[in-house]
N, C-alpha and C. Protein backbone atom coordinates (compact mmCIF):
# COMPACT_ATOMS: atom_id res chain seq x y z
N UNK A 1 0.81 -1.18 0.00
CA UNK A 1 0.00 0.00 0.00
C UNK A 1 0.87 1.26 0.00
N UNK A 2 1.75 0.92 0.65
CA UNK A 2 3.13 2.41 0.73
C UNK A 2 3.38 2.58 -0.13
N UNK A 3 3.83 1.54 -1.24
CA UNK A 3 4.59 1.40 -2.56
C UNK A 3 3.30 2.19 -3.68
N UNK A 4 2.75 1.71 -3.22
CA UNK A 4 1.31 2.35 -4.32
C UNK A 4 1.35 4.01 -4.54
N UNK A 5 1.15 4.16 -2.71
CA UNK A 5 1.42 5.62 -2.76
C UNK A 5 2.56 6.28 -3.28
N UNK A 6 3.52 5.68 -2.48
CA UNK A 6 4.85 6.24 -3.19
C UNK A 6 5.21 6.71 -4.59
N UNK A 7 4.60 5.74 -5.72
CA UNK A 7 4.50 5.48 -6.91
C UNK A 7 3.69 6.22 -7.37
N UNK A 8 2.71 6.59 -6.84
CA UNK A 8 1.58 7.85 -7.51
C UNK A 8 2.06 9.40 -6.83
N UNK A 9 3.10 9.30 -6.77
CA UNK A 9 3.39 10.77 -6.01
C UNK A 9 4.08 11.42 -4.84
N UNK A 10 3.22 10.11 -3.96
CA UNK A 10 3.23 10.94 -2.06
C UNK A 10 4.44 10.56 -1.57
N UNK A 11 4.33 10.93 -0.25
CA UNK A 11 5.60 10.91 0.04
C UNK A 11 5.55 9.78 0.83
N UNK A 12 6.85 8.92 1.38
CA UNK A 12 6.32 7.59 2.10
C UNK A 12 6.19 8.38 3.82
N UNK A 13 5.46 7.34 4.79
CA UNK A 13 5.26 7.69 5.48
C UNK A 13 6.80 7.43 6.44
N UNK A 14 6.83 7.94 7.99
CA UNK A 14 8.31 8.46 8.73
C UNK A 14 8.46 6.59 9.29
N UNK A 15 9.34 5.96 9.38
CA UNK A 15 9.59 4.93 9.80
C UNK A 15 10.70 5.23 11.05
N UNK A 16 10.58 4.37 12.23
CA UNK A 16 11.39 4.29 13.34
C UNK A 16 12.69 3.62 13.30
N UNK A 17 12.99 4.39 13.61
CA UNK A 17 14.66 4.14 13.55
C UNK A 17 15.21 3.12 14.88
N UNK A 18 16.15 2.16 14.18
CA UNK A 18 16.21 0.58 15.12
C UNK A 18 16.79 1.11 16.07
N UNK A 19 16.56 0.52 17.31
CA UNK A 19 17.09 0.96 18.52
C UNK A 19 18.17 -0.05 19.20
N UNK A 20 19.00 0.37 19.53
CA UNK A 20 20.56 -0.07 20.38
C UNK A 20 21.23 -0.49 19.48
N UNK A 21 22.18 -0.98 19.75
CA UNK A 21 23.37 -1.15 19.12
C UNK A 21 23.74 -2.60 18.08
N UNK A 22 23.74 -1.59 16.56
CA UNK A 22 23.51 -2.67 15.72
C UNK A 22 22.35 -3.61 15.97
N UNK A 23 21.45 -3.30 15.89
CA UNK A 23 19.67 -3.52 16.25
C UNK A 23 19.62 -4.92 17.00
N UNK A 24 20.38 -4.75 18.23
CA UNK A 24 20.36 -5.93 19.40
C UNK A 24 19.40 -5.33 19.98
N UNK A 25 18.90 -4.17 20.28
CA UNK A 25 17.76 -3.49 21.35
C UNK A 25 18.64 -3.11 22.47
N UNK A 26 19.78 -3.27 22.47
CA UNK A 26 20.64 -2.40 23.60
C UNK A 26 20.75 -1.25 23.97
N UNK A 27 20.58 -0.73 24.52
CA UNK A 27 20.55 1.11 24.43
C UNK A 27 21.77 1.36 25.42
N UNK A 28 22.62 2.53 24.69
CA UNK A 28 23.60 3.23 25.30
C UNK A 28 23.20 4.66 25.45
N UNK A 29 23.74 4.84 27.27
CA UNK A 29 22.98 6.38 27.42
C UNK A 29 24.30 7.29 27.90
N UNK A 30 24.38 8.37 27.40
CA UNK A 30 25.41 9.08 27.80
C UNK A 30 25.36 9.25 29.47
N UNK A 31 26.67 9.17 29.86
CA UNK A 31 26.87 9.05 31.28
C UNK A 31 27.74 10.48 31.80
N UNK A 32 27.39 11.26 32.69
CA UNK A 32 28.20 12.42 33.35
C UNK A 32 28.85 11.73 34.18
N UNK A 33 30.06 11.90 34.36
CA UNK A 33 30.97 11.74 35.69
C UNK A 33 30.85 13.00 36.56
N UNK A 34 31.26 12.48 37.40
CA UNK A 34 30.95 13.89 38.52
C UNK A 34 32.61 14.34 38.06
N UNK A 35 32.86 15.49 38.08
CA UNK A 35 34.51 15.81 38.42
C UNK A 35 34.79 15.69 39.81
N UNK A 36 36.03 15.29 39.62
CA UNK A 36 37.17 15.35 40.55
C UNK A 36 36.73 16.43 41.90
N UNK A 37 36.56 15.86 43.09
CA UNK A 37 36.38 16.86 44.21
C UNK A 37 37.60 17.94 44.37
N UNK A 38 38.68 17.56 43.97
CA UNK A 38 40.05 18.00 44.38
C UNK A 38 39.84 19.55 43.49
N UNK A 39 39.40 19.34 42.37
CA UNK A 39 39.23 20.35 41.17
C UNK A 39 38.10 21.49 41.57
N UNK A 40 37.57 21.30 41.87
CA UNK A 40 36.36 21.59 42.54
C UNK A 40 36.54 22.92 43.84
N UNK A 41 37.82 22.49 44.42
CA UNK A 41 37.74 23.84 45.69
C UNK A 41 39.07 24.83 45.18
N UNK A 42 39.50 24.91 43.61
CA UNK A 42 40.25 25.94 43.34
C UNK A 42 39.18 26.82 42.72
N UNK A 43 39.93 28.15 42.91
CA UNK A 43 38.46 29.35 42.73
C UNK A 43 39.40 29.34 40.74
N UNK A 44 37.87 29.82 39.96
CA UNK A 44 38.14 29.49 39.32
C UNK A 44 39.09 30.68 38.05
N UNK A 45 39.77 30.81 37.18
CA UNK A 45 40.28 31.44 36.72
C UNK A 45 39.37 33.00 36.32
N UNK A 46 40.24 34.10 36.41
CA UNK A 46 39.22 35.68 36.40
C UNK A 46 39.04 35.49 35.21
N UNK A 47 38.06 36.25 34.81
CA UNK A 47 37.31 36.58 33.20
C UNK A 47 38.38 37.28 32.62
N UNK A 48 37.92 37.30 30.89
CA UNK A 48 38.66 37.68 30.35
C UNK A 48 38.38 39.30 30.40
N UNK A 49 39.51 40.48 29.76
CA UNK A 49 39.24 41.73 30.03
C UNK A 49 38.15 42.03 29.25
N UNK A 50 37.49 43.11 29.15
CA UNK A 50 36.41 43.60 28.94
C UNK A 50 36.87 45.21 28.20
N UNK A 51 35.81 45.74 27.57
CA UNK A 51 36.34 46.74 26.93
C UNK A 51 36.57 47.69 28.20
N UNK A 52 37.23 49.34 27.26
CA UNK A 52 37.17 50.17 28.61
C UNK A 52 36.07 50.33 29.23
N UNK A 53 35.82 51.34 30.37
CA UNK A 53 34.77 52.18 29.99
C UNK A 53 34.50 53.14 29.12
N UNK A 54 32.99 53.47 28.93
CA UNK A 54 32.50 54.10 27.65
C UNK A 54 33.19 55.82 27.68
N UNK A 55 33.39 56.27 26.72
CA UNK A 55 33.93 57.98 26.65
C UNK A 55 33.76 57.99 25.12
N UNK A 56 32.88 59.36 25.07
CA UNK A 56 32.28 59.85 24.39
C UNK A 56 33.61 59.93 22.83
N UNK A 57 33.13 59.55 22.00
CA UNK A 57 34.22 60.33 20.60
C UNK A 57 34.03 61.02 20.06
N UNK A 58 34.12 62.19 20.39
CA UNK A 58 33.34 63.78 19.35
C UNK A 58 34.35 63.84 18.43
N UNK A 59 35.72 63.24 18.47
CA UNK A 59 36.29 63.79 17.36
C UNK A 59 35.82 62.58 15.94
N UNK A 60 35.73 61.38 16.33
CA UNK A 60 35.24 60.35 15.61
C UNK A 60 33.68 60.81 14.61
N UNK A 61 33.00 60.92 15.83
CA UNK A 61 31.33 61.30 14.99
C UNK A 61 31.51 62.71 14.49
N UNK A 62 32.13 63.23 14.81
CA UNK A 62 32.44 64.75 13.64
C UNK A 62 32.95 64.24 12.18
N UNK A 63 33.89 63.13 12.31
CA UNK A 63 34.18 62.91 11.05
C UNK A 63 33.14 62.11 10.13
N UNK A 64 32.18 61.53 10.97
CA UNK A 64 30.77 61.09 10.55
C UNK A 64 30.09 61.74 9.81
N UNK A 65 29.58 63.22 10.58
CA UNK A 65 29.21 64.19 10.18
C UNK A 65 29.83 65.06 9.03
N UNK A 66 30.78 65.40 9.16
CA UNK A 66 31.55 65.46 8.26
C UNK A 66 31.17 64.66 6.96
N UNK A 67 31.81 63.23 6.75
CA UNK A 67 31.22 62.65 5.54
C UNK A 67 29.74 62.97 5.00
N UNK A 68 28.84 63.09 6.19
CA UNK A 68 27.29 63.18 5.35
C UNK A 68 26.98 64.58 4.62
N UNK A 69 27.88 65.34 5.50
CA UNK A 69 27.83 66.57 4.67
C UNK A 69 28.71 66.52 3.74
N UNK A 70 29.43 66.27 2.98
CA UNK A 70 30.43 65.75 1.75
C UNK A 70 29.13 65.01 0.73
N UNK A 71 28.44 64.00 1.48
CA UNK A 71 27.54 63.59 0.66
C UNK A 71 26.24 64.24 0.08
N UNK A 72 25.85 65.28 1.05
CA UNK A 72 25.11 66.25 0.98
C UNK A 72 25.53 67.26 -0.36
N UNK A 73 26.55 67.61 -0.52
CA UNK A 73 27.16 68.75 -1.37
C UNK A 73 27.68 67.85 -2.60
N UNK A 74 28.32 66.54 -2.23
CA UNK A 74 28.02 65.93 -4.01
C UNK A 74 26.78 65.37 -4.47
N UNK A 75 25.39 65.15 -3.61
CA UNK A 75 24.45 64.98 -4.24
C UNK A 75 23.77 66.43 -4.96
N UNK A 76 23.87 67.67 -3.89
CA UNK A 76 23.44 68.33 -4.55
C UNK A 76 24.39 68.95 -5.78
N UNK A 77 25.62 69.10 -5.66
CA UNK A 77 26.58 69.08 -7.42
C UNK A 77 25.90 68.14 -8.60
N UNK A 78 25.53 66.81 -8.38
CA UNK A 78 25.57 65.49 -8.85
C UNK A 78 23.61 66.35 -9.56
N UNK A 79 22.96 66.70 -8.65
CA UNK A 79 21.14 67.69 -9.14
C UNK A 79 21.87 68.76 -9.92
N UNK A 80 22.61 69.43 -9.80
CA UNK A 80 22.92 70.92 -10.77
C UNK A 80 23.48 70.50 -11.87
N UNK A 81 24.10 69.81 -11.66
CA UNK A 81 24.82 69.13 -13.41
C UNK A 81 23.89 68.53 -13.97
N UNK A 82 22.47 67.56 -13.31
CA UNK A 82 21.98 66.78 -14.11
C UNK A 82 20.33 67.45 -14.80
N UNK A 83 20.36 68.73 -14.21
CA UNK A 83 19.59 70.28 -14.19
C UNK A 83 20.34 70.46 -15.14
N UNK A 84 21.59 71.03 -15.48
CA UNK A 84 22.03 71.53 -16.60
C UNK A 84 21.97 70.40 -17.92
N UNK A 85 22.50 69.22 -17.54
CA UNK A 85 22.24 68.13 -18.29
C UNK A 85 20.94 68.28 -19.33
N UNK A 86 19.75 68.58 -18.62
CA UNK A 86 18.23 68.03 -19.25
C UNK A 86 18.19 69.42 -19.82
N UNK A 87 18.50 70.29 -19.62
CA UNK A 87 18.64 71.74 -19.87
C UNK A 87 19.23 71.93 -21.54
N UNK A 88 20.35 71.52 -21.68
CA UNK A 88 21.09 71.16 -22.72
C UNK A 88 20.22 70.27 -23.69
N UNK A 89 19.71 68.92 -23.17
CA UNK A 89 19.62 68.12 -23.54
C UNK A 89 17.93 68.77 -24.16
N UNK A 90 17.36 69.56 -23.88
CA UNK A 90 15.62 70.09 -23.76
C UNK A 90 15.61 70.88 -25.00
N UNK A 91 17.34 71.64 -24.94
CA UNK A 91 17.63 72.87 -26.08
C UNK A 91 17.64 71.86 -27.36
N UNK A 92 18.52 70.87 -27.16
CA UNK A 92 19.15 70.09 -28.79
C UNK A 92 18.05 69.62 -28.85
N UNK A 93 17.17 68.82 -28.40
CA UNK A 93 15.65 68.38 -28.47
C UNK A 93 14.67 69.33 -29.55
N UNK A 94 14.76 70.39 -29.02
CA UNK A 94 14.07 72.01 -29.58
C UNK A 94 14.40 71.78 -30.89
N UNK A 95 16.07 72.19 -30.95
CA UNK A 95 16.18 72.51 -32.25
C UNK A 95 16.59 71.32 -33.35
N UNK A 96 16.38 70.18 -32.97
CA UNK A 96 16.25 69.08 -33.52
C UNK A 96 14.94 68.81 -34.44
N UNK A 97 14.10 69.22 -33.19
CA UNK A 97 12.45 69.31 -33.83
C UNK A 97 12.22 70.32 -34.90
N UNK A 98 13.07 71.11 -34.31
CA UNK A 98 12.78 72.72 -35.50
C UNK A 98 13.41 72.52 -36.88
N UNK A 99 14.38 71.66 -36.98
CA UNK A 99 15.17 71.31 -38.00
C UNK A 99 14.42 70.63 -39.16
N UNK A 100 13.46 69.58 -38.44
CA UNK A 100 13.12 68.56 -38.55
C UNK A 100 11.89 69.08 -39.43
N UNK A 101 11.21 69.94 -38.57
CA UNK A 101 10.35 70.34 -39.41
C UNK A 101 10.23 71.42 -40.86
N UNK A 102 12.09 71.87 -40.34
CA UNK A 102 12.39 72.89 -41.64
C UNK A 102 12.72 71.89 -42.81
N UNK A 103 12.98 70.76 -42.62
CA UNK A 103 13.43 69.74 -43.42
C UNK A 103 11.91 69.08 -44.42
N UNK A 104 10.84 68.52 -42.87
CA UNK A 104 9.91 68.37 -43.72
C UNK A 104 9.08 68.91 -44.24
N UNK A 105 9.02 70.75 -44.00
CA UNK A 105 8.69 71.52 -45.31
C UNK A 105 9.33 71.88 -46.60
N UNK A 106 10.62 71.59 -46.38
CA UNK A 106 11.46 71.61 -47.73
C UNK A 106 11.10 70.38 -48.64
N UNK A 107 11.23 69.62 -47.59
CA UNK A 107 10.79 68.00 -48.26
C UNK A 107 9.19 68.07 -49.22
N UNK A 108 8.35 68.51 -48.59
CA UNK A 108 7.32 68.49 -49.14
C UNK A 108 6.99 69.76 -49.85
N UNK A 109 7.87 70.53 -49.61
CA UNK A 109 8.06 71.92 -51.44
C UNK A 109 8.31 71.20 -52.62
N UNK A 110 9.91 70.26 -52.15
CA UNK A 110 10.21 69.47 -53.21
C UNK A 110 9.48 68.47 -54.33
N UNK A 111 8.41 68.13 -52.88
CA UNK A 111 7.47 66.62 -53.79
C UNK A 111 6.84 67.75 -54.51
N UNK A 112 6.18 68.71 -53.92
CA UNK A 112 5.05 69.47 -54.67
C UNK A 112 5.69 69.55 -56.01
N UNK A 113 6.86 69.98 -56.29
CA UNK A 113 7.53 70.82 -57.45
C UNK A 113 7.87 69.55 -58.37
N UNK A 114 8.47 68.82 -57.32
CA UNK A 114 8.42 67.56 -58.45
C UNK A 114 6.83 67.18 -59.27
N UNK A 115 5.80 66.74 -58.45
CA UNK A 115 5.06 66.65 -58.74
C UNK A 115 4.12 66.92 -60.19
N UNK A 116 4.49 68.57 -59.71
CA UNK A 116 3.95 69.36 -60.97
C UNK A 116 4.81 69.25 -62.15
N UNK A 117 6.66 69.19 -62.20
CA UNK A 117 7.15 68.89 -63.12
C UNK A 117 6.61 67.69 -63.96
N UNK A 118 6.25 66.60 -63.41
CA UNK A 118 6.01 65.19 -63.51
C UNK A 118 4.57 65.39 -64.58
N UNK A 119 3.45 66.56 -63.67
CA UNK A 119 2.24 66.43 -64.49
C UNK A 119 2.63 67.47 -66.03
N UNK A 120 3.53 68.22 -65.61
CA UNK A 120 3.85 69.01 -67.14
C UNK A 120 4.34 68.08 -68.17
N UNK A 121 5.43 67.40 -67.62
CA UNK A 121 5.91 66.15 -68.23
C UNK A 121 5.25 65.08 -69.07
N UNK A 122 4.03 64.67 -68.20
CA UNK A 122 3.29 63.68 -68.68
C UNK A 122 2.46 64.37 -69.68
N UNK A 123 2.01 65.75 -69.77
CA UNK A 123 1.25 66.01 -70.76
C UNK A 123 1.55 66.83 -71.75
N UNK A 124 3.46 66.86 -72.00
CA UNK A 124 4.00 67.24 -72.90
C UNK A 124 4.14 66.26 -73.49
N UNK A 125 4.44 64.58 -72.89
CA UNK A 125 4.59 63.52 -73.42
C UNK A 125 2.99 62.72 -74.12
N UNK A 126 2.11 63.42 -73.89
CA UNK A 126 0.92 62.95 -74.49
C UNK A 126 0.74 63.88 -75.68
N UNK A 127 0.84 65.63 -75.60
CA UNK A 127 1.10 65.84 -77.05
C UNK A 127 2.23 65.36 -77.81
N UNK A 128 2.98 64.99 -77.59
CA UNK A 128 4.25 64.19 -78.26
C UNK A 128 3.78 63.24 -79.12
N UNK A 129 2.85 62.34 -77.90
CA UNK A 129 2.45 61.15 -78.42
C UNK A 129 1.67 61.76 -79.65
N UNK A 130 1.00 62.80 -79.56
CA UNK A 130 -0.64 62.49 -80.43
C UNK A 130 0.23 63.48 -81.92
N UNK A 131 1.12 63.99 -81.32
CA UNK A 131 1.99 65.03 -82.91
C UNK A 131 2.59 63.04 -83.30
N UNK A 132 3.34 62.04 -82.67
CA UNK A 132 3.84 61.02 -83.55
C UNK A 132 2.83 60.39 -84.13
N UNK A 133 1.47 60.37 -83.83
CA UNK A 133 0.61 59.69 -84.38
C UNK A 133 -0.26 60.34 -85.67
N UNK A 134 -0.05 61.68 -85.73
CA UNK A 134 -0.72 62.06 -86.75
C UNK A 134 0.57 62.29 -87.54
N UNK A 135 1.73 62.78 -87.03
CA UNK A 135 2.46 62.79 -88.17
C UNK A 135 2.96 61.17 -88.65
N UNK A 136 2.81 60.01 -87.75
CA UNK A 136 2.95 58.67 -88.68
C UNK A 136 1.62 58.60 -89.81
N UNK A 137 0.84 59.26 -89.19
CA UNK A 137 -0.59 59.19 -89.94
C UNK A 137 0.08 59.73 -91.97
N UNK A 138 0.29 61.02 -91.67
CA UNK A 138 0.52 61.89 -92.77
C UNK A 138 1.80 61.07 -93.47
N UNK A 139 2.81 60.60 -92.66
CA UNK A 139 3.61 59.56 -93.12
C UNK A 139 3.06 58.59 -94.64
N UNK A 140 2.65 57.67 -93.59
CA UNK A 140 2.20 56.58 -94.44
C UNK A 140 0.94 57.20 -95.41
N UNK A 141 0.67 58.32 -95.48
CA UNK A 141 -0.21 58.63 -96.55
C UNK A 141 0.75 59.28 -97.77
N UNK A 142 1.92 59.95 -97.23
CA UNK A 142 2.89 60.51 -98.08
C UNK A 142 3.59 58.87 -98.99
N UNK A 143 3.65 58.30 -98.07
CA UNK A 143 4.63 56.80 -98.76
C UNK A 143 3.03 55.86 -99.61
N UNK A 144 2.23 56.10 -99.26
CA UNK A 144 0.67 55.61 -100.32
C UNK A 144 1.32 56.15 -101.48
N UNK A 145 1.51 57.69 -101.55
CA UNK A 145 1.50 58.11 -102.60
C UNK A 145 2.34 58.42 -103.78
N UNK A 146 3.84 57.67 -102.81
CA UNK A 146 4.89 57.87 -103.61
C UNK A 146 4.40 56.15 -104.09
N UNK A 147 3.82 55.10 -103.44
CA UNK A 147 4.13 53.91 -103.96
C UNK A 147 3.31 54.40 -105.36
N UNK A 148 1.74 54.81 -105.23
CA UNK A 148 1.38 54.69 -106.44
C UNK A 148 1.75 55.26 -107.58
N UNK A 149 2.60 56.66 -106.81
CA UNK A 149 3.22 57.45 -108.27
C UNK A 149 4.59 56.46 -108.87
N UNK A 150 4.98 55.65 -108.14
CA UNK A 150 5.88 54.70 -108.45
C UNK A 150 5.38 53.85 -109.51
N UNK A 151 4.50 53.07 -108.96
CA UNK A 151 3.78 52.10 -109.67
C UNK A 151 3.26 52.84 -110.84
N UNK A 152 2.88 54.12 -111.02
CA UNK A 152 2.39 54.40 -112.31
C UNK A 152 3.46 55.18 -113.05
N UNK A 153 4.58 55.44 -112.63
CA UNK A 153 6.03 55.51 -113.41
C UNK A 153 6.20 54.37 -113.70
N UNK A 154 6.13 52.89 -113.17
CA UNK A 154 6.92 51.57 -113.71
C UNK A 154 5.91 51.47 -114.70
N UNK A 155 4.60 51.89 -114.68
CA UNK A 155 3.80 51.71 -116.16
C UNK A 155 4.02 52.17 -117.03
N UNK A 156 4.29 53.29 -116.82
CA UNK A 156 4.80 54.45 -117.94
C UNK A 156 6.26 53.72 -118.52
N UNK A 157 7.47 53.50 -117.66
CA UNK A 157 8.48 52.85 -118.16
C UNK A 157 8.37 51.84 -119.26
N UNK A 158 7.28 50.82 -118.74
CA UNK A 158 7.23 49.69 -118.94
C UNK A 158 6.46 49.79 -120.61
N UNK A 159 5.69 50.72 -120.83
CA UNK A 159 4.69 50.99 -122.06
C UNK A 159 5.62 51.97 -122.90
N UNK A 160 6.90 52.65 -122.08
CA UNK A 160 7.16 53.61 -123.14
C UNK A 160 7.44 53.42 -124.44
N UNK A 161 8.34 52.15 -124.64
CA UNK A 161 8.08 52.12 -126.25
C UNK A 161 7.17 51.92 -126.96
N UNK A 162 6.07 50.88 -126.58
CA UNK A 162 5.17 50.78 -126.83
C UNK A 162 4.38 51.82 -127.28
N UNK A 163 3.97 53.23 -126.67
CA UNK A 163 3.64 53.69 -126.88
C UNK A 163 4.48 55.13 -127.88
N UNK A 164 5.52 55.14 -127.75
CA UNK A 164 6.76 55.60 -128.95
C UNK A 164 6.05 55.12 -130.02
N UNK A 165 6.21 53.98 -130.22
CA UNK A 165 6.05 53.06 -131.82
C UNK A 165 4.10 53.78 -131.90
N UNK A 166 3.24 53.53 -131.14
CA UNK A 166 2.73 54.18 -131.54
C UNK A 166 1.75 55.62 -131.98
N UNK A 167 2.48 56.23 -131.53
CA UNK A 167 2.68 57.97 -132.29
C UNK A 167 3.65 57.87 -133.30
N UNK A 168 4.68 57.51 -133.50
CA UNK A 168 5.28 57.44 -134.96
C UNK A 168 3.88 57.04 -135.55
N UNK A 169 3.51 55.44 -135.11
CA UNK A 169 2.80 55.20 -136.41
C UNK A 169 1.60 56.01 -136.95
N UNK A 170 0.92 56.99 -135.81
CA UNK A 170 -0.11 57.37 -135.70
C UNK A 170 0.29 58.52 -136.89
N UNK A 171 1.39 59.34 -137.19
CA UNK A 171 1.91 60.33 -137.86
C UNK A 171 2.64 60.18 -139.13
């Protein structure tokens, strides 16, 4: 039943520890001797010394005092520097911000200007477009017209004697 418990967790229960010697059941009990009578009627050795008596140390706790006031005057040094510290630190803050914001109005002059370059841009590049499209237009109507004046020169070439021979004959 111990083992059960044991095994699920608990703790085992306190078991008695065997009694006397090498578990015969013997028991050994500590024994006082009386001392020696002889020992007994010498008086016994004086105590050891003891501090002085007490006297005041004013020069000691002055130097006490002393230190706390040392600590007094570098904590308050340790507040004026760290006063000037945030002081400094409050100014570059300032003009950090001020910078910051001279920056992101420049910044956003710039987009503006870009911007508008960009929309001039785009709609110089759309008349561009619409001058290449009518002048490809006028193009290929100019090259229509050289093909057909071509084609009706290679007729003309092609008939000229033909038509030589006849006007002689016609005359």
């Amino acid at each position: 039943e111990d083992r059960i418990f044991v095994n699920n967790g608990g703790t085992p229960p306190p078991t008695e520890a065997p009694g006397g010697i090498a578990g015969t059941g013997i028991s050994v009990g500590l024994v006082q001797l009386a001392a020696s009578t002889s020992s007994s009627k010498v008086a016994p050795p004086p105590p050891p010394e003891t501090m002085e008596a007490y006297t005041k140390k004013s020069e000691e706790s002055n130097g006490v005092m002393a230190m706390m006031d040392l600590l007094v005057k570098d904590l308050d040094k340790e507040m004026t520097e760290a006063e000037t510290e945030e002081k400094v630190s409050q100014e570059d803050y300032e003009k950090t911000m001020a910078d910051s914001a001279e920056k992101r109005a420049q910044d956003s002059k710039a987009l503006n200007d870009k911007e508008a370059a960009k929309a001039d841009m785009k709609s110089t590049l759309e008349e561009s477009m619409d001058d290449k499209a009518s002048t490809t237009k006028e193009h290929m109507a100019v090259m229509k017209y050289i093909s057909e004046l071509h084609a009706e020169c290679d007729w003309l070439l092609q008939y000229f004697d033909v038509r030589k021979q006849a006007r002689a004959d016609e005359i």
